[in-house]
PDB file of N, CA and C in Angstrom:
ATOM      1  N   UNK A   1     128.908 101.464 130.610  1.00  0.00           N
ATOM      2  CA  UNK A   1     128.316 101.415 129.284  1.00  0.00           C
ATOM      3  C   UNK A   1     128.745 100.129 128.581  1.00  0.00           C
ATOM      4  N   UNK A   2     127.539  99.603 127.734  1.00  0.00           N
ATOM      5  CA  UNK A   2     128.150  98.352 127.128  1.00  0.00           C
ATOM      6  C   UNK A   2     128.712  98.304 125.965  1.00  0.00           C
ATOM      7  N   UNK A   3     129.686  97.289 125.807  1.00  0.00           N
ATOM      8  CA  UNK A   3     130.629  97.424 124.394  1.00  0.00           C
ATOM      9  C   UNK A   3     130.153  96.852 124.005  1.00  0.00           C
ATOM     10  N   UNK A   4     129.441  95.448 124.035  1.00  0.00           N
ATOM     11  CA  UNK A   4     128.786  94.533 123.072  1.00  0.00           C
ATOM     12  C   UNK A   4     127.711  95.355 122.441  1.00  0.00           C
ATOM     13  N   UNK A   5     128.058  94.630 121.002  1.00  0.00           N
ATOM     14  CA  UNK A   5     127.518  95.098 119.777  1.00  0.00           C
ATOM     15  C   UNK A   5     126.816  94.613 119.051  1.00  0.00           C
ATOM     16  N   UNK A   6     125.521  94.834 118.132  1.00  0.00           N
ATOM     17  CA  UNK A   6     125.288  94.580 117.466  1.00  0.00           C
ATOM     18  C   UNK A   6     125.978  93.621 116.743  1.00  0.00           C
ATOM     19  N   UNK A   7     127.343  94.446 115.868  1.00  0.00           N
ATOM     20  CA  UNK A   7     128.148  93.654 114.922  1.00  0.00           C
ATOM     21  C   UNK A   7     128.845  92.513 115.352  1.00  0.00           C
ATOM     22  N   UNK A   8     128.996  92.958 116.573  1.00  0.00           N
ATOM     23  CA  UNK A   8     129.907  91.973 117.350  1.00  0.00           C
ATOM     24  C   UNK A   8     128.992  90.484 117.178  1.00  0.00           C
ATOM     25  N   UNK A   9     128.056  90.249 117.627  1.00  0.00           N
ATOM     26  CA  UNK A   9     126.678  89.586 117.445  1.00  0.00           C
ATOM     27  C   UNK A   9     126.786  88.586 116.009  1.00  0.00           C
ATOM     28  N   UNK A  10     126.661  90.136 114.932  1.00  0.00           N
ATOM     29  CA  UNK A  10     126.543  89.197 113.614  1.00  0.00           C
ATOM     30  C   UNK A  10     127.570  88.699 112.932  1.00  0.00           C
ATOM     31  N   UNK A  11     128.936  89.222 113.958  1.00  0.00           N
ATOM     32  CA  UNK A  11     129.997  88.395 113.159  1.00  0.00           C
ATOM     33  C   UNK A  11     130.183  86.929 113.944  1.00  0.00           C
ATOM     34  N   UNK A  12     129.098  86.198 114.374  1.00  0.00           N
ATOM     35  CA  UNK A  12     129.130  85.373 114.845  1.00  0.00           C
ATOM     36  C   UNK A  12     129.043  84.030 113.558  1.00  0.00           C
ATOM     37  N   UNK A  13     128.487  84.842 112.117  1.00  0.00           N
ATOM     38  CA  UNK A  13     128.337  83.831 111.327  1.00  0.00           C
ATOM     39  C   UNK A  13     126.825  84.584 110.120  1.00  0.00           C
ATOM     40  N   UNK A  14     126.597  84.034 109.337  1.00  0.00           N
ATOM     41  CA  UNK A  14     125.449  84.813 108.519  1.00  0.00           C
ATOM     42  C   UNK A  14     123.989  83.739 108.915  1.00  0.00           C
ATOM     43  N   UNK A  15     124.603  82.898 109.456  1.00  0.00           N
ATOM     44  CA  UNK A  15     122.972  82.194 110.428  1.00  0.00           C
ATOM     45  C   UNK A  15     122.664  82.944 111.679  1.00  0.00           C
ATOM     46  N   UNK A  16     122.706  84.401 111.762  1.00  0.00           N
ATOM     47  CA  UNK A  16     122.199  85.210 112.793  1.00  0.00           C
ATOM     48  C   UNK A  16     121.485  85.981 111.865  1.00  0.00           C
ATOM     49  N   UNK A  17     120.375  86.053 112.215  1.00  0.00           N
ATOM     50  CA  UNK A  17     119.366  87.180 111.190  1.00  0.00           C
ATOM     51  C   UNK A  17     118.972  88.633 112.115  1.00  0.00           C
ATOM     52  N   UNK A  18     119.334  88.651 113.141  1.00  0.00           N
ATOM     53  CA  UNK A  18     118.508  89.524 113.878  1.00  0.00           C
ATOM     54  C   UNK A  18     119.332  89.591 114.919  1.00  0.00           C
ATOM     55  N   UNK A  19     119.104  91.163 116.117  1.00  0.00           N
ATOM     56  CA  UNK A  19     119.830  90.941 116.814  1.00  0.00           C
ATOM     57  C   UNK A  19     119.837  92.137 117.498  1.00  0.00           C
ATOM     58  N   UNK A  20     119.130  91.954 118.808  1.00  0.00           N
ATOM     59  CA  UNK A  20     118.228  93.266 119.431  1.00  0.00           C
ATOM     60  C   UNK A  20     118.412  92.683 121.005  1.00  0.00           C
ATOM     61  N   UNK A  21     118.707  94.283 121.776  1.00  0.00           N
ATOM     62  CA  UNK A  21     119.238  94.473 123.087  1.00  0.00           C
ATOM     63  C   UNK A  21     117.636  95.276 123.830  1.00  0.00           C
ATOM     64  N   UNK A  22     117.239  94.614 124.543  1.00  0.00           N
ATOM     65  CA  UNK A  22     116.224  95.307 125.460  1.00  0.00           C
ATOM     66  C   UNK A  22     116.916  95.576 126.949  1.00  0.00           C
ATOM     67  N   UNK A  23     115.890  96.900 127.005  1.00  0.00           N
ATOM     68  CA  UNK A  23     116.666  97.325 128.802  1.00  0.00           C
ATOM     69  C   UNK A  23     115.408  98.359 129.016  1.00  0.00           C
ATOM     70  N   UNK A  24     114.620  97.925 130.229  1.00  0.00           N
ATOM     71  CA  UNK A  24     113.164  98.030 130.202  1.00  0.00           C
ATOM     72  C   UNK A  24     112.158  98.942 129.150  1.00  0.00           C
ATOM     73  N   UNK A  25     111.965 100.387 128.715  1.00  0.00           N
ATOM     74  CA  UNK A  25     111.254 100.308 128.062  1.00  0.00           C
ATOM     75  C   UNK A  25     111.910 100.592 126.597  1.00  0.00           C
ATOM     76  N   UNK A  26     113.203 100.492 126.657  1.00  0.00           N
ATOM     77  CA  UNK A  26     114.218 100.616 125.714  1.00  0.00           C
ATOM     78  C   UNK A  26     114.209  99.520 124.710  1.00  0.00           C
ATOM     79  N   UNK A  27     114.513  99.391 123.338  1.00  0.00           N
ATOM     80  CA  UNK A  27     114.542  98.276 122.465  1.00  0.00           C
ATOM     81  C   UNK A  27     115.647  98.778 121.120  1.00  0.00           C
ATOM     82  N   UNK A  28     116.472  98.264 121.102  1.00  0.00           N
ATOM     83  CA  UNK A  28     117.313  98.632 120.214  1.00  0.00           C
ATOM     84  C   UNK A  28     117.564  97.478 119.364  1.00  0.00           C
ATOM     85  N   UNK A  29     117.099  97.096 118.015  1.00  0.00           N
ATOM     86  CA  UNK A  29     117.163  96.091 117.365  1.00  0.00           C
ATOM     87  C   UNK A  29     117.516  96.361 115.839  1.00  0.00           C
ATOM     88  N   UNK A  30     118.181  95.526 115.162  1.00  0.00           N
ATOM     89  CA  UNK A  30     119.208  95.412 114.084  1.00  0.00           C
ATOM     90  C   UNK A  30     118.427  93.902 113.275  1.00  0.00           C
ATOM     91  N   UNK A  31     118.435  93.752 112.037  1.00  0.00           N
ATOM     92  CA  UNK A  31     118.031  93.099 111.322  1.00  0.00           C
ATOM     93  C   UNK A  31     118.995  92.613 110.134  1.00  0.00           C
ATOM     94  N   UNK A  32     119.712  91.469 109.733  1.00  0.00           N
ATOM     95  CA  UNK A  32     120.441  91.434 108.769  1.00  0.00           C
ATOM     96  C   UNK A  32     119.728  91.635 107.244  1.00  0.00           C
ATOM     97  N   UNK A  33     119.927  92.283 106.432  1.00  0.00           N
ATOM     98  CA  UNK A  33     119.814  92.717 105.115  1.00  0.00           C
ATOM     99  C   UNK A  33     119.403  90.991 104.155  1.00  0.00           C
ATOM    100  N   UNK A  34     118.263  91.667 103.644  1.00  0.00           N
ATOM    101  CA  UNK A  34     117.800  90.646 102.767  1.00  0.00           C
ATOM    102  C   UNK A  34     117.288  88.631 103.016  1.00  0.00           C
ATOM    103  N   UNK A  35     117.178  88.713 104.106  1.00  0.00           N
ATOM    104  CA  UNK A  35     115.952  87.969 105.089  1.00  0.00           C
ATOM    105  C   UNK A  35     115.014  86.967 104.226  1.00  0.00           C
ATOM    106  N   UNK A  36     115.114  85.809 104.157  1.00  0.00           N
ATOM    107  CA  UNK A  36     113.831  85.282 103.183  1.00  0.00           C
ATOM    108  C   UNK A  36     113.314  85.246 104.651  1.00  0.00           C
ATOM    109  N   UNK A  37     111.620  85.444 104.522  1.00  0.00           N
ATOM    110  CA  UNK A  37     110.780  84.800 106.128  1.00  0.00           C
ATOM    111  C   UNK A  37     110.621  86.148 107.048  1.00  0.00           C
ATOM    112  N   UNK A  38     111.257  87.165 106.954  1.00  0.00           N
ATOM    113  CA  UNK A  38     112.018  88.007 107.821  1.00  0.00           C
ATOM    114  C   UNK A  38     110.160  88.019 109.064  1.00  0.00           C
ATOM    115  N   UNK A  39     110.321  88.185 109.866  1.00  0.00           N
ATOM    116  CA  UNK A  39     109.418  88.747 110.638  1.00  0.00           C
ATOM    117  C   UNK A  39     109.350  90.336 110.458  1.00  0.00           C
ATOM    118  N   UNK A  40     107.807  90.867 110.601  1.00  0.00           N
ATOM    119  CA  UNK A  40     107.977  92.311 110.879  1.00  0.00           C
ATOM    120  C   UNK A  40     108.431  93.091 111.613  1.00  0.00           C
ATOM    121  N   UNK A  41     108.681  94.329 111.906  1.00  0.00           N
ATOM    122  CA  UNK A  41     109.590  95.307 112.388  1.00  0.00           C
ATOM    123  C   UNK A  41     108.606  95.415 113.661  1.00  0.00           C
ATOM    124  N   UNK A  42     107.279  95.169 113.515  1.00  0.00           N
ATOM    125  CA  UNK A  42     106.385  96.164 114.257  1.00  0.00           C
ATOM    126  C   UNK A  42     105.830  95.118 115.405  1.00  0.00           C
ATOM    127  N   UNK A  43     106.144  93.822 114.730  1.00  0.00           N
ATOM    128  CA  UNK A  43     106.146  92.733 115.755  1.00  0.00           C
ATOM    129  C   UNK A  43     107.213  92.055 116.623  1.00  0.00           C
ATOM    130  N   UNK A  44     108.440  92.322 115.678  1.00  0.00           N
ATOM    131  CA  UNK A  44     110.037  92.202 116.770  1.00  0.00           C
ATOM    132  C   UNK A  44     109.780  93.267 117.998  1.00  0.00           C
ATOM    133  N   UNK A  45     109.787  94.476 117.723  1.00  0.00           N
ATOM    134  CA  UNK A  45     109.641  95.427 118.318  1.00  0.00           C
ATOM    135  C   UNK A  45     108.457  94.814 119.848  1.00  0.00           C
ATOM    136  N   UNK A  46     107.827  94.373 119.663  1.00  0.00           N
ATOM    137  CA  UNK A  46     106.941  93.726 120.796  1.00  0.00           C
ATOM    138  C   UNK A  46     107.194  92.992 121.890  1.00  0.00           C
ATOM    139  N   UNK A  47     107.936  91.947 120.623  1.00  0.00           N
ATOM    140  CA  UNK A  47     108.377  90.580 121.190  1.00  0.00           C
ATOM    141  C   UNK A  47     109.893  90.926 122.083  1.00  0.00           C
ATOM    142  N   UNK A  48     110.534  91.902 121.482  1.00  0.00           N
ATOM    143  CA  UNK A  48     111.462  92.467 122.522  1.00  0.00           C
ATOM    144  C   UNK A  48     111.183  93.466 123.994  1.00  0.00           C
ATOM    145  N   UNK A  49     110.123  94.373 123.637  1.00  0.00           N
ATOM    146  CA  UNK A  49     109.204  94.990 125.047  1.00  0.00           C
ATOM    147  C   UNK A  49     108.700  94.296 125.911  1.00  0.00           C
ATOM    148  N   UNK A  50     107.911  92.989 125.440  1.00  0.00           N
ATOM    149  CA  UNK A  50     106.822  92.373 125.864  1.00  0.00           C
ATOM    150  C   UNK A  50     106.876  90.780 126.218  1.00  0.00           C
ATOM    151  N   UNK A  51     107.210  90.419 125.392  1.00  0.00           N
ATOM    152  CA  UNK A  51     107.374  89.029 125.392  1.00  0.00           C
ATOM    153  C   UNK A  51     108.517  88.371 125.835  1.00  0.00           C
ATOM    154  N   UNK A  52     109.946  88.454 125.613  1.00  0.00           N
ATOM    155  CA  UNK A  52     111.122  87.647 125.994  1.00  0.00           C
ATOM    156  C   UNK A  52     111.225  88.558 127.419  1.00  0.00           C
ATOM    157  N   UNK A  53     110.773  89.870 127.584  1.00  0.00           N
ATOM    158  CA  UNK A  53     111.324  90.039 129.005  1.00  0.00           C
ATOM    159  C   UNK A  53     110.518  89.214 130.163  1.00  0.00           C
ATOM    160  N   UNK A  54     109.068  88.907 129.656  1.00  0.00           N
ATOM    161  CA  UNK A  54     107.981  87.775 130.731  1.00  0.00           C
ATOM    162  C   UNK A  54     108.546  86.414 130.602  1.00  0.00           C
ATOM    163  N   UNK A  55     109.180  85.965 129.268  1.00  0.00           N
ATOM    164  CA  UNK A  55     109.495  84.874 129.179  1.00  0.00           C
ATOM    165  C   UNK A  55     110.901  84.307 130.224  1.00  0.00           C
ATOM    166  N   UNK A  56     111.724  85.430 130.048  1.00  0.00           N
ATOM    167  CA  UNK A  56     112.949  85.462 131.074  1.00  0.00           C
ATOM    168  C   UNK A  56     112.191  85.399 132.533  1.00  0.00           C
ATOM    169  N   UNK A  57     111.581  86.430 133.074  1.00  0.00           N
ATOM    170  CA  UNK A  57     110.812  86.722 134.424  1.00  0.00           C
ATOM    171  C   UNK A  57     110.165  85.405 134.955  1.00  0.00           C
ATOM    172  N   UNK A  58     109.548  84.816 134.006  1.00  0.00           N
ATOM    173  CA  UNK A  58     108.738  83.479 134.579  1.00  0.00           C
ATOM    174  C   UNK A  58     110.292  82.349 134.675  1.00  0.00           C
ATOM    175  N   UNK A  59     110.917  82.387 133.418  1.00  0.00           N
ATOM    176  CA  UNK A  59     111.911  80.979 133.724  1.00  0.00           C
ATOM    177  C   UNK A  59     112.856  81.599 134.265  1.00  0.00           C
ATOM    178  N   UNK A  60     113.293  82.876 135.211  1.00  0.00           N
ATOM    179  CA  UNK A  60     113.985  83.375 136.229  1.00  0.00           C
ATOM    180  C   UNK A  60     113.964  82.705 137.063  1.00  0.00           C
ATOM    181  N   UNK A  61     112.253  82.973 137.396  1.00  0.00           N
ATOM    182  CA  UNK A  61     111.698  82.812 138.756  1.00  0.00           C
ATOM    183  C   UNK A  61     111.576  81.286 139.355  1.00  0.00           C
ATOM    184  N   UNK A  62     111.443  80.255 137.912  1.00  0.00           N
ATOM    185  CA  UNK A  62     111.855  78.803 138.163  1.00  0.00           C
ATOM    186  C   UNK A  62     113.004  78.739 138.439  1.00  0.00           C
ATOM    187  N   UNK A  63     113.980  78.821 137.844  1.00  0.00           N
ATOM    188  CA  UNK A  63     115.394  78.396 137.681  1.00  0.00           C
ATOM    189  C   UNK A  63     115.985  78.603 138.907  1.00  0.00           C
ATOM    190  N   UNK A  64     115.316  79.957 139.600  1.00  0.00           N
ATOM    191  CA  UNK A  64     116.339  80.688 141.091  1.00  0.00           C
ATOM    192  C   UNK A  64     115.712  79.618 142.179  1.00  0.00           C
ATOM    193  N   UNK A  65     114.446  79.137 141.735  1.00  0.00           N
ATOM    194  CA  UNK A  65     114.318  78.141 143.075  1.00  0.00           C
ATOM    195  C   UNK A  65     114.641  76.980 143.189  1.00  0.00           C
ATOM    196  N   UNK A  66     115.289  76.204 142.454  1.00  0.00           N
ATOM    197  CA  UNK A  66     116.022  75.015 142.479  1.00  0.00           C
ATOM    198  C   UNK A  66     116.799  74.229 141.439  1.00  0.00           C
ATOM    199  N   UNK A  67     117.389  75.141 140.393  1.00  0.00           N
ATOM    200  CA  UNK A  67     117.433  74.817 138.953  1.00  0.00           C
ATOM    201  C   UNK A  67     118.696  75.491 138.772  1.00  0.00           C
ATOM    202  N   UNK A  68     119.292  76.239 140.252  1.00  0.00           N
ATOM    203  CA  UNK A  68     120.748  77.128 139.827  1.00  0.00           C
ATOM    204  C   UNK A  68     120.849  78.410 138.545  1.00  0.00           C
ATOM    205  N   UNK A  69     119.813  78.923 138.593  1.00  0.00           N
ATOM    206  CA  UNK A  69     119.236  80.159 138.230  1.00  0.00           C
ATOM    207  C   UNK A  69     119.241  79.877 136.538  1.00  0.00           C
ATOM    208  N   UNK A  70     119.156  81.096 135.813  1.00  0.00           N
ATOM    209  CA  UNK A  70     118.476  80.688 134.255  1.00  0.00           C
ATOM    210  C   UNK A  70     120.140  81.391 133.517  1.00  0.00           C
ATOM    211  N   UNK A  71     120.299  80.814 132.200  1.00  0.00           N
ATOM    212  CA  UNK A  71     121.534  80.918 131.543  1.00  0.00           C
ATOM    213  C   UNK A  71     120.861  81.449 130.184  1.00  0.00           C
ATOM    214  N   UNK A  72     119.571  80.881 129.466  1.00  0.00           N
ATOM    215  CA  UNK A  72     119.258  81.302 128.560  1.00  0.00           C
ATOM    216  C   UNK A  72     117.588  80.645 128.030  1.00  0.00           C
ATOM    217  N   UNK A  73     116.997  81.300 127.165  1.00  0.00           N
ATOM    218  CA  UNK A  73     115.651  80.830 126.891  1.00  0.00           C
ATOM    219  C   UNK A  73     115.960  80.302 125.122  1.00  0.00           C
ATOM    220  N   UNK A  74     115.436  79.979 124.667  1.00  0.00           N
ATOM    221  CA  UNK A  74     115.607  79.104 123.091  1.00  0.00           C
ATOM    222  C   UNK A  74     114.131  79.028 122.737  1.00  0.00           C
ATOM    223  N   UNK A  75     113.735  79.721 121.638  1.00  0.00           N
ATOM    224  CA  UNK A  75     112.431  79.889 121.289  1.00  0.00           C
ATOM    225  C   UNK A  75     112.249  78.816 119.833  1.00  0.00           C
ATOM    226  N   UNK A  76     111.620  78.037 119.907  1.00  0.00           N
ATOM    227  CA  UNK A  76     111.726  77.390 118.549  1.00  0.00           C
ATOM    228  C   UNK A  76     110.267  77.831 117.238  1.00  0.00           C
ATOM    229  N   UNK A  77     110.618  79.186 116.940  1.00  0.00           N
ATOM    230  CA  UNK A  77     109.271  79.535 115.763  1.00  0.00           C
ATOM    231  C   UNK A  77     109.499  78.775 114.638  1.00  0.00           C
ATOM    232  N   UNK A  78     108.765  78.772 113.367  1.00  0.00           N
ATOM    233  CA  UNK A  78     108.528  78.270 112.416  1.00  0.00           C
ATOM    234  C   UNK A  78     109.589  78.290 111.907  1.00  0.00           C
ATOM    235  N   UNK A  79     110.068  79.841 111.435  1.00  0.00           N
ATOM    236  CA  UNK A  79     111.000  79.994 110.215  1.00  0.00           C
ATOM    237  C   UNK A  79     112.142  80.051 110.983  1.00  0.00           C
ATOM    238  N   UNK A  80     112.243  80.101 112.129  1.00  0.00           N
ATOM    239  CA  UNK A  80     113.662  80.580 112.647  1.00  0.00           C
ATOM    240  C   UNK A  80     113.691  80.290 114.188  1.00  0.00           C
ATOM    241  N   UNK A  81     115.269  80.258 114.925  1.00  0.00           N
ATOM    242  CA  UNK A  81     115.085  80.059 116.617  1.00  0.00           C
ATOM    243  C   UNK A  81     115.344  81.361 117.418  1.00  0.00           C
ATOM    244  N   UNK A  82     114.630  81.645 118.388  1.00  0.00           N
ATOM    245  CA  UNK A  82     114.867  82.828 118.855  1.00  0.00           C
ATOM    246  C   UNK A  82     115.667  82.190 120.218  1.00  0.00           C
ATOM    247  N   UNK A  83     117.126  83.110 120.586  1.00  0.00           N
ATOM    248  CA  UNK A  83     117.964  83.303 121.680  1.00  0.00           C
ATOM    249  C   UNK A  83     117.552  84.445 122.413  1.00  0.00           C
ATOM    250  N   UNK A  84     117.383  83.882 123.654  1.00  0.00           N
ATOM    251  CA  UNK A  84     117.288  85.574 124.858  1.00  0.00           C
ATOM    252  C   UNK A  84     118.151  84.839 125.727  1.00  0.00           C
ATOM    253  N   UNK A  85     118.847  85.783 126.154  1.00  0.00           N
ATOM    254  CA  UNK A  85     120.219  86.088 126.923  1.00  0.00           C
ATOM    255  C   UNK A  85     120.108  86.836 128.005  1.00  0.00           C
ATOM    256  N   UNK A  86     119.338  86.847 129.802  1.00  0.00           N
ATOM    257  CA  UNK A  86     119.192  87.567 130.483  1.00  0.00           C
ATOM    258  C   UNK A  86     120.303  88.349 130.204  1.00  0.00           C
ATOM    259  N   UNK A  87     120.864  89.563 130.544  1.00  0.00           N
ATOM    260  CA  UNK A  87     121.690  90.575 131.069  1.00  0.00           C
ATOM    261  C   UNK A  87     121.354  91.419 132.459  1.00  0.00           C
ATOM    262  N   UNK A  88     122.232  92.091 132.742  1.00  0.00           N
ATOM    263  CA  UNK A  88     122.379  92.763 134.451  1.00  0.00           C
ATOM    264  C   UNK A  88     121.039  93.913 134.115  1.00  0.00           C
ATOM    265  N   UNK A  89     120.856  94.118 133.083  1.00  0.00           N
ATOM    266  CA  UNK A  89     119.803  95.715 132.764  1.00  0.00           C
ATOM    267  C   UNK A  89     118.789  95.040 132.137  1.00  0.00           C
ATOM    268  N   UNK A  90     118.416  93.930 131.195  1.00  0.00           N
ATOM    269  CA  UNK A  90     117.374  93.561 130.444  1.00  0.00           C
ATOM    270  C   UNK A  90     118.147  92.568 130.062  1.00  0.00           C
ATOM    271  N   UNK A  91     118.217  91.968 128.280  1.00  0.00           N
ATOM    272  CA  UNK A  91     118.364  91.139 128.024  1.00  0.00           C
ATOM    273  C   UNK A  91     118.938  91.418 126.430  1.00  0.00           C
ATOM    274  N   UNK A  92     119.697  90.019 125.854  1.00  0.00           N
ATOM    275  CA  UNK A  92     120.136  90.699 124.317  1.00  0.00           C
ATOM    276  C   UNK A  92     119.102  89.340 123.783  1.00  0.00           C
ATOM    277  N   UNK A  93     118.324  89.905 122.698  1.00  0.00           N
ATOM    278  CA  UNK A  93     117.704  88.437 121.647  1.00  0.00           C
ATOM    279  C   UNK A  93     119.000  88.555 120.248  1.00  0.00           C
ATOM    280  N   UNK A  94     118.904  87.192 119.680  1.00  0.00           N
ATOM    281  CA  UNK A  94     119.859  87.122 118.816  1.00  0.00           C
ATOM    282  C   UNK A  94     118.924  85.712 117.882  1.00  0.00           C
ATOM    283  N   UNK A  95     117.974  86.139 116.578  1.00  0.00           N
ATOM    284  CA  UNK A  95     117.384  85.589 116.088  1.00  0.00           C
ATOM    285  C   UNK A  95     118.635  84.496 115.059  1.00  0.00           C
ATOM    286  N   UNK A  96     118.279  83.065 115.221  1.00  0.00           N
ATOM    287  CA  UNK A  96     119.350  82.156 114.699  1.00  0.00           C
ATOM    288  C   UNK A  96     119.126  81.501 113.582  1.00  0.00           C
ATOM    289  N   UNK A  97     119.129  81.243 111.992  1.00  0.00           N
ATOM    290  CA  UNK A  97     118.062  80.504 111.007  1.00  0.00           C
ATOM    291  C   UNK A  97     118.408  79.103 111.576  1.00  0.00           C
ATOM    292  N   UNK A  98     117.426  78.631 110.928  1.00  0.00           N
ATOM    293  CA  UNK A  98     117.266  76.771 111.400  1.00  0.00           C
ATOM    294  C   UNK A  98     118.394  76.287 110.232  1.00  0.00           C
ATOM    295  N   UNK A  99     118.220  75.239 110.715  1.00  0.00           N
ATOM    296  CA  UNK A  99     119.732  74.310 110.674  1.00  0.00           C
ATOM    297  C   UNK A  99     121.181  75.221 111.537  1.00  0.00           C
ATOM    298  N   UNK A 100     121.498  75.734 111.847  1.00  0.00           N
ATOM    299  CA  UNK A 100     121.998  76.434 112.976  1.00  0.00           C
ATOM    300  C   UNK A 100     121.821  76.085 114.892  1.00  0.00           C
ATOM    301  N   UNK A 101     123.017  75.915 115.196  1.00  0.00           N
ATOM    302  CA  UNK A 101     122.562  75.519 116.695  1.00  0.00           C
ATOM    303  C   UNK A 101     122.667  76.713 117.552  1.00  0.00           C
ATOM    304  N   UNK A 102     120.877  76.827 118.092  1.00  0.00           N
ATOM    305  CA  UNK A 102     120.615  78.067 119.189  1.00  0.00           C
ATOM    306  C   UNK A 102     121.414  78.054 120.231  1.00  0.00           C
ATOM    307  N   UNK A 103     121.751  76.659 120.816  1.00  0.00           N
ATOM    308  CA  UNK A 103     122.348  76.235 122.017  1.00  0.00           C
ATOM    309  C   UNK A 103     123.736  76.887 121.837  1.00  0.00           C
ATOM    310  N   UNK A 104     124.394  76.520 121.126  1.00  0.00           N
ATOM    311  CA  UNK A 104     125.851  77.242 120.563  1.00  0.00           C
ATOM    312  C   UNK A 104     125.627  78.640 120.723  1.00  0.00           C
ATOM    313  N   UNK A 105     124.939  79.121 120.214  1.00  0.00           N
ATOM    314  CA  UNK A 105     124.664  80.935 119.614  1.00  0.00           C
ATOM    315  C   UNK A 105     124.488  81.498 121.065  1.00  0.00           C
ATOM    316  N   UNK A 106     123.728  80.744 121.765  1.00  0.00           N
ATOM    317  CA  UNK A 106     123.335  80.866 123.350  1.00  0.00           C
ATOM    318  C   UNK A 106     124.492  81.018 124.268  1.00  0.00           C
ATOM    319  N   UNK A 107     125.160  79.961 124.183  1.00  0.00           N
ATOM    320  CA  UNK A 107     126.361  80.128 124.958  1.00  0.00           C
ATOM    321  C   UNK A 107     127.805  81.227 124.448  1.00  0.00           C
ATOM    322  N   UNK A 108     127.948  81.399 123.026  1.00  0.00           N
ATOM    323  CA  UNK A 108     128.536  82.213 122.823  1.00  0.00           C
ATOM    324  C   UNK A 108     128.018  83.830 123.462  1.00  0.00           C
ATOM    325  N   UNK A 109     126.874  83.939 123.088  1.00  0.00           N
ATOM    326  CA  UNK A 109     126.619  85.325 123.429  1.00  0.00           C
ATOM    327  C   UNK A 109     126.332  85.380 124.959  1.00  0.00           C
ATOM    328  N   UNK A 110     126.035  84.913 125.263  1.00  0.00           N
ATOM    329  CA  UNK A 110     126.567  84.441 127.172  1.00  0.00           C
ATOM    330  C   UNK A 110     127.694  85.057 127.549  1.00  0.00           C
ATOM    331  N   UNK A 111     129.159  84.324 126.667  1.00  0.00           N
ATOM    332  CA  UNK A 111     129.922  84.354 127.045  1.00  0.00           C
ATOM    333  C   UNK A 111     130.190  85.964 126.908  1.00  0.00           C
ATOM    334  N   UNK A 112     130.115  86.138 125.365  1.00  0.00           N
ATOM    335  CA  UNK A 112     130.634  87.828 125.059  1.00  0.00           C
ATOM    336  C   UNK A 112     129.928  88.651 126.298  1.00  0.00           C
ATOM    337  N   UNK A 113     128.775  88.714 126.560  1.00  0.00           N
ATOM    338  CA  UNK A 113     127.905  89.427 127.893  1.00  0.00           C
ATOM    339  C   UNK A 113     128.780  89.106 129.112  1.00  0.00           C
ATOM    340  N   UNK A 114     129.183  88.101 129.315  1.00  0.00           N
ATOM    341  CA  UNK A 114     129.832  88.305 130.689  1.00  0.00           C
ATOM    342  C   UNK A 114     131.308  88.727 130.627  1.00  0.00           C
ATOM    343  N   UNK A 115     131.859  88.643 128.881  1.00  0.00           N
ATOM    344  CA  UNK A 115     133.284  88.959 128.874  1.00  0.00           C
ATOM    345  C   UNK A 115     132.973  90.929 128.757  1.00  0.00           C
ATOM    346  N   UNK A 116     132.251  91.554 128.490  1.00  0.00           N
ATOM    347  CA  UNK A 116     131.756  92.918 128.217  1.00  0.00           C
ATOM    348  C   UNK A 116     130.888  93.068 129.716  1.00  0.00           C
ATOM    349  N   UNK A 117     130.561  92.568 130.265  1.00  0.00           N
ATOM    350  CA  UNK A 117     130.010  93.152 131.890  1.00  0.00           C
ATOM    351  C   UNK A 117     131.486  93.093 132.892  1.00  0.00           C
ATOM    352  N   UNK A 118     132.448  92.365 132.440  1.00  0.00           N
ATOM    353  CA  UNK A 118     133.568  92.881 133.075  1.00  0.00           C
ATOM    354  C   UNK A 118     134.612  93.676 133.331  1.00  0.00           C
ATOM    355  N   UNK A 119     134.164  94.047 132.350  1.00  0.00           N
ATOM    356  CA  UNK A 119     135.056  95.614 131.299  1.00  0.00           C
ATOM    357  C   UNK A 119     134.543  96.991 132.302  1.00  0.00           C
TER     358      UNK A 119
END
């Protein structure tokens, strides 16, 4: 069972707005309180079923053939950057506001995932 958390996530800093664990038809997602921009509930909810798990699957499937497999995806939307984080079961997204570095947020939550898959 996994220990990584939600909170664990948003005590990364208050430039994390969001912050949702998929594991196939499963979606468990958290939103920080009071959001200018916020995206809807009914469209996160998607983009965690639907979208970052194809987005992982396709740049998997590059990365494993000559690229030393995939570490993380970095979505650059309008109002904000989206982080997906393969994991061993699905994947964690961790929405980042701009001026904030995804790349950083990326590798931290990397790290916590592989320091909590060893547990």
């Amino acid at each position: 069972m996994s220990q990584l958390t939600h909170e664990a996530i948003f005590a990364l800093g208050p430039h994390i707005r969001y912050v949702a664990f998929g594991e196939g038809q499963h979606v468990d997602m958290r939103q920080r309180e009071g959001l200018d921009d916020a995206s809807e509930a009914s469209s996160d909810f998607f983009e965690e079923l639907l979208v970052n798990p194809t987005l992982l699957t396709l740049a998997r499937q590059r990365g494993e053939l000559d690229c030393g497999g995939l570490r993380f995806v970095v979505v650059g939307y309008g109002n904000f950057n989206q982080v997906v984080v393969p994991t061993p079961r699905g994947h964690v997204s961790v929405c980042v506001a701009l001026g904030a570095d995804p790349v950083d947020v990326a590798h931290r939550v990397a790290e916590m995932e592989r320091a909590d898959a060893a547990r």
